[in-house]
C-alpha atoms as a PDB file:
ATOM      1  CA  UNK A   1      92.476  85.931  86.551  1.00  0.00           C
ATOM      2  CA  UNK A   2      89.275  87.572  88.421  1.00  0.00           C
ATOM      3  CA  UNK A   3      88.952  91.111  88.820  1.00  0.00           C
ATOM      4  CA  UNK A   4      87.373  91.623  92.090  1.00  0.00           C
ATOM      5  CA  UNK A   5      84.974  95.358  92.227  1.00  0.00           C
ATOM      6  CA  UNK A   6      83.101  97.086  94.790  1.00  0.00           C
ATOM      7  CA  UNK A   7      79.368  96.450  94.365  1.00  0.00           C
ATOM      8  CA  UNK A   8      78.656 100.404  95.620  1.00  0.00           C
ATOM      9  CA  UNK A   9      81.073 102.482  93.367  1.00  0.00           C
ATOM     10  CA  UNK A  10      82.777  99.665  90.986  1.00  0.00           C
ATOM     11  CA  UNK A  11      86.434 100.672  92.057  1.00  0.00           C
ATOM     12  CA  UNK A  12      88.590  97.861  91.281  1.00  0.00           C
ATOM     13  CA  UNK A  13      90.267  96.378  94.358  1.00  0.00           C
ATOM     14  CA  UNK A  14      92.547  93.773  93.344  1.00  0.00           C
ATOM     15  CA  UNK A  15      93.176  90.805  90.932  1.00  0.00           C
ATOM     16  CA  UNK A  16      92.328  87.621  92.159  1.00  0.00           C
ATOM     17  CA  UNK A  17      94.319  83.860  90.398  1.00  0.00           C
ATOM     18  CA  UNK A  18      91.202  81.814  90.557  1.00  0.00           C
ATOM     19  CA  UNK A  19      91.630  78.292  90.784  1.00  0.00           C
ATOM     20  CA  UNK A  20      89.338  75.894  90.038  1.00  0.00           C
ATOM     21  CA  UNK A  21      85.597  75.828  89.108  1.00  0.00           C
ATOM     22  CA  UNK A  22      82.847  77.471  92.255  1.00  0.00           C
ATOM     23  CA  UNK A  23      81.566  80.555  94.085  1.00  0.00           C
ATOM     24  CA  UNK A  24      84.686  83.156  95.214  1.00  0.00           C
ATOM     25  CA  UNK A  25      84.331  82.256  98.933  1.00  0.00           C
ATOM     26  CA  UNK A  26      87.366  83.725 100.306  1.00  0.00           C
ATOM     27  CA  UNK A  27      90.252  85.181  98.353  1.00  0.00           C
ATOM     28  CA  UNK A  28      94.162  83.705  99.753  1.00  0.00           C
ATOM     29  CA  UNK A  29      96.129  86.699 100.271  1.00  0.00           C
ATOM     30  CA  UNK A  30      98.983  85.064  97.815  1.00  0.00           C
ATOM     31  CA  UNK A  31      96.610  84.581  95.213  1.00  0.00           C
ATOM     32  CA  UNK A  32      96.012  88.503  95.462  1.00  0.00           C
ATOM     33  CA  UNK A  33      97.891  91.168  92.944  1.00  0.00           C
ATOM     34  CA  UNK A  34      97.593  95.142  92.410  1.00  0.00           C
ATOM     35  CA  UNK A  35      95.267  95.076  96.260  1.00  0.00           C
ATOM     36  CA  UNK A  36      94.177  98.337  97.462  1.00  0.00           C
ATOM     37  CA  UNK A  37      91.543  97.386 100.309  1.00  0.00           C
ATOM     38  CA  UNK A  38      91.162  99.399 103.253  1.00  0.00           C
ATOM     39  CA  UNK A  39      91.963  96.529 106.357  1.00  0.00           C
ATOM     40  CA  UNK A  40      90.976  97.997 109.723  1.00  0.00           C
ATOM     41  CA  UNK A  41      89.431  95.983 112.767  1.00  0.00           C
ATOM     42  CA  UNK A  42      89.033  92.506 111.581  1.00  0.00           C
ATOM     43  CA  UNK A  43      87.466  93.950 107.645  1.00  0.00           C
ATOM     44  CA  UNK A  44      88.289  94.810 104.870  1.00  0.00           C
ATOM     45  CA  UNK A  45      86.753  97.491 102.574  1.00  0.00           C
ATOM     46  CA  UNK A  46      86.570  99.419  99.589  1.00  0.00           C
ATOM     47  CA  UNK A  47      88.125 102.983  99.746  1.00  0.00           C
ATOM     48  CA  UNK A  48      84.380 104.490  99.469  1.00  0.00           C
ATOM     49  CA  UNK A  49      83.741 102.086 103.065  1.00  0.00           C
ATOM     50  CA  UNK A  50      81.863  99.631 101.779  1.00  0.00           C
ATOM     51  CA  UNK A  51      82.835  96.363 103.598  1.00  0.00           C
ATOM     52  CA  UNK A  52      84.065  93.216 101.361  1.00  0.00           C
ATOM     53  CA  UNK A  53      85.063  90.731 103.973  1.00  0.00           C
ATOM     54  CA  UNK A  54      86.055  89.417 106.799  1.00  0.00           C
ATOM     55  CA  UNK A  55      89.913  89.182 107.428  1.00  0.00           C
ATOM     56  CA  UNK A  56      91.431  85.786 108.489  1.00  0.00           C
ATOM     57  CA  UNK A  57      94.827  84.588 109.080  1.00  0.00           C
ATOM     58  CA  UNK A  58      95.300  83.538 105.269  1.00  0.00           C
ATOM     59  CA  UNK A  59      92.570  85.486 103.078  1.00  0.00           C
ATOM     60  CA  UNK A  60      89.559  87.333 103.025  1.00  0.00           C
ATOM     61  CA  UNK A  61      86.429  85.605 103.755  1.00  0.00           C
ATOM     62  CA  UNK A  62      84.342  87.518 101.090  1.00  0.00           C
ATOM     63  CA  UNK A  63      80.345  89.065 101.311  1.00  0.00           C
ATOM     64  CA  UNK A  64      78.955  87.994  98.205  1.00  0.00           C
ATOM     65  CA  UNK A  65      76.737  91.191  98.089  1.00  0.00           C
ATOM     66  CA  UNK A  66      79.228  93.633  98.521  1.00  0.00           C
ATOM     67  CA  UNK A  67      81.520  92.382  95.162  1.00  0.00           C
ATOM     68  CA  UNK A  68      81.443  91.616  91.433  1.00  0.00           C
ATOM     69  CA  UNK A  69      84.024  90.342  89.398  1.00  0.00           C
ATOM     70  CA  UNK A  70      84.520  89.745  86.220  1.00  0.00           C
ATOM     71  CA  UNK A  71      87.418  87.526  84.190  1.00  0.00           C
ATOM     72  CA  UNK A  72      87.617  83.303  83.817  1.00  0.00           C
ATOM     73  CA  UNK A  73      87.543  81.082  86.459  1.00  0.00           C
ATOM     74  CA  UNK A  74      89.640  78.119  86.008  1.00  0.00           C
END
């Protein structure tokens, strides 16, 4: 279990069931617990507006500057 942060003001934004070994590319949205992005207009953000990702039809495709997690990855 990851726990996905904003890279600006380290507020945790959800808990992330990683499976498998590699980079966090995009995050499913059923793989997701305890998520408080901000989704408006095709993003999503952090509550202090720093963008995360890009939406899509089944997860977040994620900006590897704008997050930092911490946890195992399986």
């Amino acid at each position: 279990m990851l726990k996905i942060r904003c890279s600006k003001c380290k507020t945790k934004l959800f808990k992330y069931l990683k499976i498998g070994k590699g980079n966090v590319l995009i995050c499913w949205y059923d793989r997701m617990e305890k998520d408080i992005t901000i989704r408006h207009e095709g993003f999503a953000s952090c509550p202090c507006g720093n963008i995360i990702g890009e939406l899509g039809s089944k997860g977040i495709k994620m900006i590897k500057s704008s997050f930092v997690y911490s946890g195992t990855k399986d």
